[in-house]
C-alpha atoms as a PDB file:
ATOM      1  CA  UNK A   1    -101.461-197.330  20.404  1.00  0.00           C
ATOM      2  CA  UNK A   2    -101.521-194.876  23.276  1.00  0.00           C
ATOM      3  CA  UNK A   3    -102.156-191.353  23.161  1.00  0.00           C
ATOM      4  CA  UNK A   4     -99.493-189.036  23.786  1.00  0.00           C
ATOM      5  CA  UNK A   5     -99.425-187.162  26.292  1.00  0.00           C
ATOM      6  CA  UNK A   6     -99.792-183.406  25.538  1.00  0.00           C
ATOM      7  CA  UNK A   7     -97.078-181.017  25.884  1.00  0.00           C
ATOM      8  CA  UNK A   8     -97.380-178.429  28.767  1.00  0.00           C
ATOM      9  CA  UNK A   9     -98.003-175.019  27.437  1.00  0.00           C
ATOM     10  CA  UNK A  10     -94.845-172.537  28.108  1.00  0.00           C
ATOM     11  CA  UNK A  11     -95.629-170.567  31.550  1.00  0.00           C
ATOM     12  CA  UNK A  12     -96.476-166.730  30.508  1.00  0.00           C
ATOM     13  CA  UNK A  13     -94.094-164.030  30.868  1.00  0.00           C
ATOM     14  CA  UNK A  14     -93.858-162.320  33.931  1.00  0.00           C
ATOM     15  CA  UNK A  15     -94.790-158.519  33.883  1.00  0.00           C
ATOM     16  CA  UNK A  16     -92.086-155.962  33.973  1.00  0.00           C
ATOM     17  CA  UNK A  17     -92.961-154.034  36.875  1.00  0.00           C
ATOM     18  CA  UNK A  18     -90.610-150.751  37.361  1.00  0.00           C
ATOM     19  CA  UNK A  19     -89.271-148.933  40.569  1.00  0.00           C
ATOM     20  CA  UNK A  20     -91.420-146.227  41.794  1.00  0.00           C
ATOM     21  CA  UNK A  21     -88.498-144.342  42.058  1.00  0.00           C
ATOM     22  CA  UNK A  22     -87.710-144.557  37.998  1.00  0.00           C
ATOM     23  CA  UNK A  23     -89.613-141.102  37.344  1.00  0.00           C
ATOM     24  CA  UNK A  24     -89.581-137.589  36.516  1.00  0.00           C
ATOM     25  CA  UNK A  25     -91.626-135.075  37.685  1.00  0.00           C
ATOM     26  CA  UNK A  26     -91.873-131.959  34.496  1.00  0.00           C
ATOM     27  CA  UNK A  27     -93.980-128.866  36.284  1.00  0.00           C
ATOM     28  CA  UNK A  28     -94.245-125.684  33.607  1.00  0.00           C
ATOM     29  CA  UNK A  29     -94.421-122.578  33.940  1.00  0.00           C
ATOM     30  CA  UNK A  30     -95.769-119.308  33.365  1.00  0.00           C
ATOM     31  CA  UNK A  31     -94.012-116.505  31.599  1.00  0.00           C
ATOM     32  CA  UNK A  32     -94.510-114.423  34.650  1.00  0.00           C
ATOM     33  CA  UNK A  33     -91.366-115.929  36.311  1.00  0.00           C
ATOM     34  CA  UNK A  34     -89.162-114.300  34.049  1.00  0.00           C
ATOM     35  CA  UNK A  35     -89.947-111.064  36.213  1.00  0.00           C
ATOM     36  CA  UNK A  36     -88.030-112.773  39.005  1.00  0.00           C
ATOM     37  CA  UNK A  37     -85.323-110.078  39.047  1.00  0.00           C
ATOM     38  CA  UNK A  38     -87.361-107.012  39.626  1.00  0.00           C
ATOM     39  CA  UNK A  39     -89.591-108.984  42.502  1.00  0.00           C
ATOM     40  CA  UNK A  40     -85.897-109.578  43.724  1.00  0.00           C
ATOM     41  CA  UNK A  41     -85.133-105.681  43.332  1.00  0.00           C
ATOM     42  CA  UNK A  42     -87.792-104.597  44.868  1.00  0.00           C
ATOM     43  CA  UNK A  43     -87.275-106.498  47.814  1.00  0.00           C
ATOM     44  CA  UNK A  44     -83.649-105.005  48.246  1.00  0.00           C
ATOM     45  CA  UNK A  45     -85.045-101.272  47.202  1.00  0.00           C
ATOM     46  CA  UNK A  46     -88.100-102.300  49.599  1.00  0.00           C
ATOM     47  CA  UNK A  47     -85.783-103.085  52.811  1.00  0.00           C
ATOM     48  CA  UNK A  48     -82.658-100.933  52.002  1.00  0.00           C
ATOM     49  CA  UNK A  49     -81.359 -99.336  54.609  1.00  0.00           C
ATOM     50  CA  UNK A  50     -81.343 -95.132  54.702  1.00  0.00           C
ATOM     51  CA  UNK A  51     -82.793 -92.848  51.911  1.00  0.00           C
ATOM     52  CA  UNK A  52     -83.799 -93.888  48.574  1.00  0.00           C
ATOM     53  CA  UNK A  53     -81.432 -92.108  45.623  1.00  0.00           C
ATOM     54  CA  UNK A  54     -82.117 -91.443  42.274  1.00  0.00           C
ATOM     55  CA  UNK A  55     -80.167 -94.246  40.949  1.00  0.00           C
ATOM     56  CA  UNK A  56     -82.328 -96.747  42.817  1.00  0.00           C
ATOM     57  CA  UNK A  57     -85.337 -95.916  40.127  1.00  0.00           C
ATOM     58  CA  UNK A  58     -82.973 -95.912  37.311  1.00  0.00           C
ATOM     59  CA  UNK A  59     -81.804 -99.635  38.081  1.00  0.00           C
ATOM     60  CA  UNK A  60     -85.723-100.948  38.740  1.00  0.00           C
ATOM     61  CA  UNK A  61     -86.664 -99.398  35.446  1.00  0.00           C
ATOM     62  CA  UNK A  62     -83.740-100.900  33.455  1.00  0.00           C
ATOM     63  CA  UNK A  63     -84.264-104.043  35.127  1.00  0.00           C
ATOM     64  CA  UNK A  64     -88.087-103.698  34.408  1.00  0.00           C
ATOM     65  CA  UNK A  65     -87.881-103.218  30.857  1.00  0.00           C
ATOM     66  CA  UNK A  66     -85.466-105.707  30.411  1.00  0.00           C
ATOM     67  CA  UNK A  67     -86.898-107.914  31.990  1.00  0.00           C
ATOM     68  CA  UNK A  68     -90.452-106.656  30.019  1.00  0.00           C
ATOM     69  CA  UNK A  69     -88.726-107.078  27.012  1.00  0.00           C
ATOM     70  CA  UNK A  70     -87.359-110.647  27.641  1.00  0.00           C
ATOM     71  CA  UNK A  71     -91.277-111.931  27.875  1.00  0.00           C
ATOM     72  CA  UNK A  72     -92.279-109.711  24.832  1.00  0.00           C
ATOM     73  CA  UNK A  73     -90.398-111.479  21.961  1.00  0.00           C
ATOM     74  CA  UNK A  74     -88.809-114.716  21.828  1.00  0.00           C
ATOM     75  CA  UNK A  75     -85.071-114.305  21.103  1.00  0.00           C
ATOM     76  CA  UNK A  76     -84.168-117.341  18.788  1.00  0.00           C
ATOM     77  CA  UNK A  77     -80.510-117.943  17.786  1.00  0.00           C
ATOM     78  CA  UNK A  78     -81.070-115.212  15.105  1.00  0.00           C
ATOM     79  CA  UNK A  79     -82.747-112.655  17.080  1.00  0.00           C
ATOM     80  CA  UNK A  80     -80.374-112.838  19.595  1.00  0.00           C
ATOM     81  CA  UNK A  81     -77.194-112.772  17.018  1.00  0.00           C
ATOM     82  CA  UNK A  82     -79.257-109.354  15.649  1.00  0.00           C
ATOM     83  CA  UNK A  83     -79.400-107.958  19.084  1.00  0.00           C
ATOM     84  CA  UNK A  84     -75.940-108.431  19.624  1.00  0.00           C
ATOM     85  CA  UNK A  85     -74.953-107.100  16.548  1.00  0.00           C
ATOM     86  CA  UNK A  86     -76.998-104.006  16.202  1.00  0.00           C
ATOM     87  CA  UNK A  87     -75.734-103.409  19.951  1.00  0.00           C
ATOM     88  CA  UNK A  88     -72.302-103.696  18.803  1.00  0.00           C
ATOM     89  CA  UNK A  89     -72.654-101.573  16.192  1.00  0.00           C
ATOM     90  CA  UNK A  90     -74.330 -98.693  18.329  1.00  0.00           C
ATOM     91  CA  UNK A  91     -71.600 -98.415  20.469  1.00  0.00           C
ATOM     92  CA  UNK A  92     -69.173 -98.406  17.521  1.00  0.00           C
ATOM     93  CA  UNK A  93     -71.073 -95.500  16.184  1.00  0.00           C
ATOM     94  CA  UNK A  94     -71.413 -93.611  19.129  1.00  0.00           C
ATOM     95  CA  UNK A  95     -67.344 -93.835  19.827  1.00  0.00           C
ATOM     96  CA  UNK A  96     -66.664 -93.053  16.181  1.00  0.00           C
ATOM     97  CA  UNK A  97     -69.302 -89.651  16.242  1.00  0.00           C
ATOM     98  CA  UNK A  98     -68.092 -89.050  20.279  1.00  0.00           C
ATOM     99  CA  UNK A  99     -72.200 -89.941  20.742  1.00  0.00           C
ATOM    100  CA  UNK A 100     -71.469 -91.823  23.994  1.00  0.00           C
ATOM    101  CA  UNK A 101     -71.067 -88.664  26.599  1.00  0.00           C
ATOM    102  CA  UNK A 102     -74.507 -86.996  25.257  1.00  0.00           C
ATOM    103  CA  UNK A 103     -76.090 -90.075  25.392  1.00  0.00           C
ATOM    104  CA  UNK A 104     -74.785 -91.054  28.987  1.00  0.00           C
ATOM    105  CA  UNK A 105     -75.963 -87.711  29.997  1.00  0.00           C
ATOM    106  CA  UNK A 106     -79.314 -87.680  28.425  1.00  0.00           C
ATOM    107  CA  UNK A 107     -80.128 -90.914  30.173  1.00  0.00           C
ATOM    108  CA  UNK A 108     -78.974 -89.854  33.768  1.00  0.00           C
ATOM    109  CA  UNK A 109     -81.162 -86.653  33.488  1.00  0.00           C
ATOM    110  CA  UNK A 110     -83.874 -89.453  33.879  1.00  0.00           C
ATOM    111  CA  UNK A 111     -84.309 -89.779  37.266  1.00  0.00           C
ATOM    112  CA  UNK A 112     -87.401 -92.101  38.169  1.00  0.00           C
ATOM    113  CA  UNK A 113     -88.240 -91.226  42.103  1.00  0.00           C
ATOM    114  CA  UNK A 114     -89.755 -94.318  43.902  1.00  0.00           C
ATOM    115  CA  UNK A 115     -90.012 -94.566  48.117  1.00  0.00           C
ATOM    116  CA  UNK A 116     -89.875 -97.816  49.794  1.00  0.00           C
ATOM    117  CA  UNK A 117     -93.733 -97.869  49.816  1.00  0.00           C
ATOM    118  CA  UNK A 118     -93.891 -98.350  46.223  1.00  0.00           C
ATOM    119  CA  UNK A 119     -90.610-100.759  46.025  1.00  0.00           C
ATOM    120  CA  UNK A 120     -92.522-102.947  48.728  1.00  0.00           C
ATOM    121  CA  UNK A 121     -95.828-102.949  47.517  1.00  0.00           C
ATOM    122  CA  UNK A 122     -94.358-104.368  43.986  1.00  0.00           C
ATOM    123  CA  UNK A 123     -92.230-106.643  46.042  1.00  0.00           C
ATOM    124  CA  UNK A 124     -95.079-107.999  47.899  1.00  0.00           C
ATOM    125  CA  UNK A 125     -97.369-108.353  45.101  1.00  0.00           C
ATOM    126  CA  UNK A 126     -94.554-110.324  43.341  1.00  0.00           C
ATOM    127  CA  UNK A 127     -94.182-112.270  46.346  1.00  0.00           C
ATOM    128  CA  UNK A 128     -97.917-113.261  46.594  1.00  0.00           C
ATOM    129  CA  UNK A 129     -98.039-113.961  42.636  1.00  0.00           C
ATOM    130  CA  UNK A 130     -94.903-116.707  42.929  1.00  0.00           C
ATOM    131  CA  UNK A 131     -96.410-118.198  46.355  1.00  0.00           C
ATOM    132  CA  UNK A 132     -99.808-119.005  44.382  1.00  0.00           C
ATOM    133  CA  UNK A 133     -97.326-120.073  40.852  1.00  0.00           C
ATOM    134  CA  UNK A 134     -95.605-122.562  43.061  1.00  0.00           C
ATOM    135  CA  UNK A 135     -98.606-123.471  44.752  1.00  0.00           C
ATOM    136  CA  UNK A 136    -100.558-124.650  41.355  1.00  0.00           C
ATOM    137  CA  UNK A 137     -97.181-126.274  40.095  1.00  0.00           C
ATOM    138  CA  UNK A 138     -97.780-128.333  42.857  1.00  0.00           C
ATOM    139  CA  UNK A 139    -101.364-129.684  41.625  1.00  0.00           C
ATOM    140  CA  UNK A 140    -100.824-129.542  37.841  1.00  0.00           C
ATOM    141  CA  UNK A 141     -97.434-131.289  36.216  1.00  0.00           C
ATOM    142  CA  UNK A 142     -96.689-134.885  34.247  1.00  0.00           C
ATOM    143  CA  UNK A 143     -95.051-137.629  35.675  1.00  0.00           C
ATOM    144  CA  UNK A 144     -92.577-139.535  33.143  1.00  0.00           C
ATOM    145  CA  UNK A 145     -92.327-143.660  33.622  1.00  0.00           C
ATOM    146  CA  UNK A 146     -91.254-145.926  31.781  1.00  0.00           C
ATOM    147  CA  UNK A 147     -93.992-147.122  30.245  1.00  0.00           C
ATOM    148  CA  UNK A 148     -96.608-144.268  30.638  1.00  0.00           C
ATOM    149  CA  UNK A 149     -96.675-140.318  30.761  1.00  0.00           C
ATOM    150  CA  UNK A 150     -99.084-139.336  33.859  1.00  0.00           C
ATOM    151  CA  UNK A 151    -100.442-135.512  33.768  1.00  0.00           C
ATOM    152  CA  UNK A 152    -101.425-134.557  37.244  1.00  0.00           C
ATOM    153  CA  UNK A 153    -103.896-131.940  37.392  1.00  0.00           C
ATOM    154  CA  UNK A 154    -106.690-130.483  39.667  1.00  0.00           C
ATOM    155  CA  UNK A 155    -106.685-129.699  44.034  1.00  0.00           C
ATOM    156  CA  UNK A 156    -108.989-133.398  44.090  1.00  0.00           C
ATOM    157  CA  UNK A 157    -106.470-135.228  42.336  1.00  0.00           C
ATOM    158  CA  UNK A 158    -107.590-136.388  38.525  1.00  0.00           C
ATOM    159  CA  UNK A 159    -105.011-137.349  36.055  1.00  0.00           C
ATOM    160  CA  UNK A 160    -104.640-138.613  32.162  1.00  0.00           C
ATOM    161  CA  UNK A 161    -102.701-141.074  30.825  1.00  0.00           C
ATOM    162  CA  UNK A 162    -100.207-141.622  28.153  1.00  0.00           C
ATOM    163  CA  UNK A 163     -98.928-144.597  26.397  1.00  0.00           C
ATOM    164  CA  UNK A 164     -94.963-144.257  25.744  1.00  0.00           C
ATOM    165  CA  UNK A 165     -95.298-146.838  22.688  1.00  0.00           C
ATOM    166  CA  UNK A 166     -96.115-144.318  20.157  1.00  0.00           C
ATOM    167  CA  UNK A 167     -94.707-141.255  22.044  1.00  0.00           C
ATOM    168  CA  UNK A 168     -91.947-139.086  20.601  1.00  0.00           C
ATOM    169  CA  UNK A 169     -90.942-136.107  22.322  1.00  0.00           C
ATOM    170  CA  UNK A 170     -88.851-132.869  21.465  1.00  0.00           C
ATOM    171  CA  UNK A 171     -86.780-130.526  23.725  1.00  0.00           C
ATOM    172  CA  UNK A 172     -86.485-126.829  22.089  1.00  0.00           C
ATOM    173  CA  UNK A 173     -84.866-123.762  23.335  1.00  0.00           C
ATOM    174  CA  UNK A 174     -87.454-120.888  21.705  1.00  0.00           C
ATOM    175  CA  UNK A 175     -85.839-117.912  23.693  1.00  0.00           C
ATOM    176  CA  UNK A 176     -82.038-117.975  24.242  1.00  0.00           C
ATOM    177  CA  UNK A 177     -82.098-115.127  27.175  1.00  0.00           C
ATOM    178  CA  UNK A 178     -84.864-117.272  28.992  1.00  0.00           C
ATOM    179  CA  UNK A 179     -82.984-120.099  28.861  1.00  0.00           C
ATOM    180  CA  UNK A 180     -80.165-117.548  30.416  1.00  0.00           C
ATOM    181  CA  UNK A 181     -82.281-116.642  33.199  1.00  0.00           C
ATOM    182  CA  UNK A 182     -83.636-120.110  34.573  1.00  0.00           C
ATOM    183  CA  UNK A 183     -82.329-122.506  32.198  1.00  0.00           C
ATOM    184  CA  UNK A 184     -85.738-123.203  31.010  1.00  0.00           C
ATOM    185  CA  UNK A 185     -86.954-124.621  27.183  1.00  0.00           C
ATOM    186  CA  UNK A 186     -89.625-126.371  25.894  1.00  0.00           C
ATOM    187  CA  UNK A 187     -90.672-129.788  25.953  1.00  0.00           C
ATOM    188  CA  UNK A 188     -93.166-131.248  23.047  1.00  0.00           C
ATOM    189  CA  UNK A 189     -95.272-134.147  23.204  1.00  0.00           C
ATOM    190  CA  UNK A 190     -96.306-136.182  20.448  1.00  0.00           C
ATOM    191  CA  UNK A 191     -98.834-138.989  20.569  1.00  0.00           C
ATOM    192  CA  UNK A 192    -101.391-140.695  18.984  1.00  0.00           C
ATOM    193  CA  UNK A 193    -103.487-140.092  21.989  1.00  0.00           C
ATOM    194  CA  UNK A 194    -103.572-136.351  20.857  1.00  0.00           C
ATOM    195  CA  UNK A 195    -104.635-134.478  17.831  1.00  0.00           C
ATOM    196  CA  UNK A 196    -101.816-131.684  18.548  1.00  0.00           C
ATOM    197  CA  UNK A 197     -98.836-131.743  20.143  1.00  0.00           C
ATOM    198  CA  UNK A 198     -98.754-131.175  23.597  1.00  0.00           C
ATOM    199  CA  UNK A 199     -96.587-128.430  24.786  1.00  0.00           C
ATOM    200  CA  UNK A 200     -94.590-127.785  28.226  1.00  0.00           C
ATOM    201  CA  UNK A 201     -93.730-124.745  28.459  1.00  0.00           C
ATOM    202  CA  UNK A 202     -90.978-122.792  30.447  1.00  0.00           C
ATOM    203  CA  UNK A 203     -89.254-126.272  32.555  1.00  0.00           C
ATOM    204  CA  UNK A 204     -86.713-125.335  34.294  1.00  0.00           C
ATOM    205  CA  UNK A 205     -83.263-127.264  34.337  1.00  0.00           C
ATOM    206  CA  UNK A 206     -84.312-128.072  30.770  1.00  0.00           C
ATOM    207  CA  UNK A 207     -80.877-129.835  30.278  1.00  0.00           C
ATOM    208  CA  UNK A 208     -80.817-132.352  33.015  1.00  0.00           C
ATOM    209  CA  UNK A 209     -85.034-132.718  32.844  1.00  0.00           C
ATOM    210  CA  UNK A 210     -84.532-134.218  29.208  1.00  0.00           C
ATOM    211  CA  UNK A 211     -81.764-136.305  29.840  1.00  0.00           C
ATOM    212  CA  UNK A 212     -83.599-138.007  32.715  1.00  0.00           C
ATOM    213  CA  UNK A 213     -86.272-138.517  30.087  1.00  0.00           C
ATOM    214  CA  UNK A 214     -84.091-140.309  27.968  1.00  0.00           C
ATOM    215  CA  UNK A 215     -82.905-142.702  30.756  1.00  0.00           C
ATOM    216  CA  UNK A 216     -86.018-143.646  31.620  1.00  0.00           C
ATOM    217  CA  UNK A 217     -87.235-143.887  28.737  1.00  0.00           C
ATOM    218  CA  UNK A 218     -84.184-146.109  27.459  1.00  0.00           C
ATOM    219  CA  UNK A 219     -84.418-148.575  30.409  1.00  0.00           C
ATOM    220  CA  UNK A 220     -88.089-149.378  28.921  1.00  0.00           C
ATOM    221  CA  UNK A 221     -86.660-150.072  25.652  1.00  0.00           C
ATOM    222  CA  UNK A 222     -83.650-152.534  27.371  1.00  0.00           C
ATOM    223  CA  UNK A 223     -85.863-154.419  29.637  1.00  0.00           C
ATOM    224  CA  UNK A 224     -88.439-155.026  26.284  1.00  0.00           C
ATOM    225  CA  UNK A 225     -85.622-156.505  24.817  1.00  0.00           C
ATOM    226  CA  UNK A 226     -84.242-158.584  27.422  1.00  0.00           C
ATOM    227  CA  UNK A 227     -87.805-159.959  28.002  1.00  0.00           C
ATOM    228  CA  UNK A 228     -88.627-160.425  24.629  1.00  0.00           C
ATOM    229  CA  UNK A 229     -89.395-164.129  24.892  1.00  0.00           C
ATOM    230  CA  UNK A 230     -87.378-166.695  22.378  1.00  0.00           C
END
């Protein structure tokens, strides 16, 4: 009786190998970006044309301590619905008890005097803080694929690497009037890699960054399935 002849073993699958193109690139930030508007106000103030009034100073200092305030606290939905209450209410008050005129006039007796040394001395200092901001954005962000997280870091390039098996990630919104001013939020990484979550802080376009995330992310989990082998 002959032997029979052995069956061929089934050829292996054949990798999934992704576009180079299918990524996202997720650079934070530092808080000091939220001071964009009075680098942008000094620059006007800096260059303006003629004399410098009084009412120049009063908008840099409003827009400085706004702007102060904004990287202070973090505004949360209920923060932000306290604000806008206790605001509310203030100006209520002050038209019931006719508190509005003295108060108008006690604030304009302020009148902050600044030349256009000062406005372009703050205007250039802002200007060389952002250059260097963009400048180590450019050697420190993560790379989303879809099968790995890549963090980028370093002027001789190093990087670590991240499994997306076990990898969950969050988007979050912690401060309503940053997310006003740049459309920034949060993004939190979650991996067994990791003994804490790793945090992004301050991404801009926060919106359209996460949903990119998800597509990418999704056409792993489609092509897995389609080559899942019967």
């Amino acid at each position: 009786m002959s032997a029979e002849s052995p069956t061929p073993d089934a050829p292996p699958a054949a990798p999934v190998h992704y576009p180079e193109s299918l990524s996202v690139i997720v650079r934070p930030l530092p808080k000091v970006v939220f001071l964009y508007l009075v680098w942008l106000v000094s620059l006007v103030f800096g260059f303006w044309p003629g004399e410098i009034a009084a009412w120049h100073g009063q908008i840099w200092v409003n827009v400085f301590f706004l702007s102060a305030l904004v990287i202070s606290f973090d505004f949360n939905e209920e923060r932000s619905l306290i604000v806008v209450l206790a605001t509310i209410a203030v100006i209520v008050l002050g038209l019931y008890f006719d508190l509005l005129g003295p108060m108008s006039a006690w604030l304009q007796s302020f009148k902050p005097t600044m030349n256009h040394s000062f406005y372009r001395v703050v205007g250039g200092g802002f200007t060389i803080i952002y250059f260097f901001v963009w400048l180590n954005s450019r050697f420190n962000y993560w790379e989303f694929r879809p099968n790995e997280v890549v963090h980028r870091y370093g002027i001789f390039p190093k990087m670590k690497r991240y499994s997306t098996e076990d990898m969950r990630w969050d988007k979050t919104v912690p401060d309503l009037f940053e997310r006003l001013l740049l459309g920034t939020g949060t993004i939190i990484l979650t991996t067994p890699h990791e003994r804490h979550p790793v945090r992004l802080e301050h991404v801009m376009r926060i919106g359209k960054i996460d949903d990119r995330i998800a597509d990418i992310l999704g056409v792993k989990a489609v092509v897995h399935r389609e080559e899942k082998p019967r």
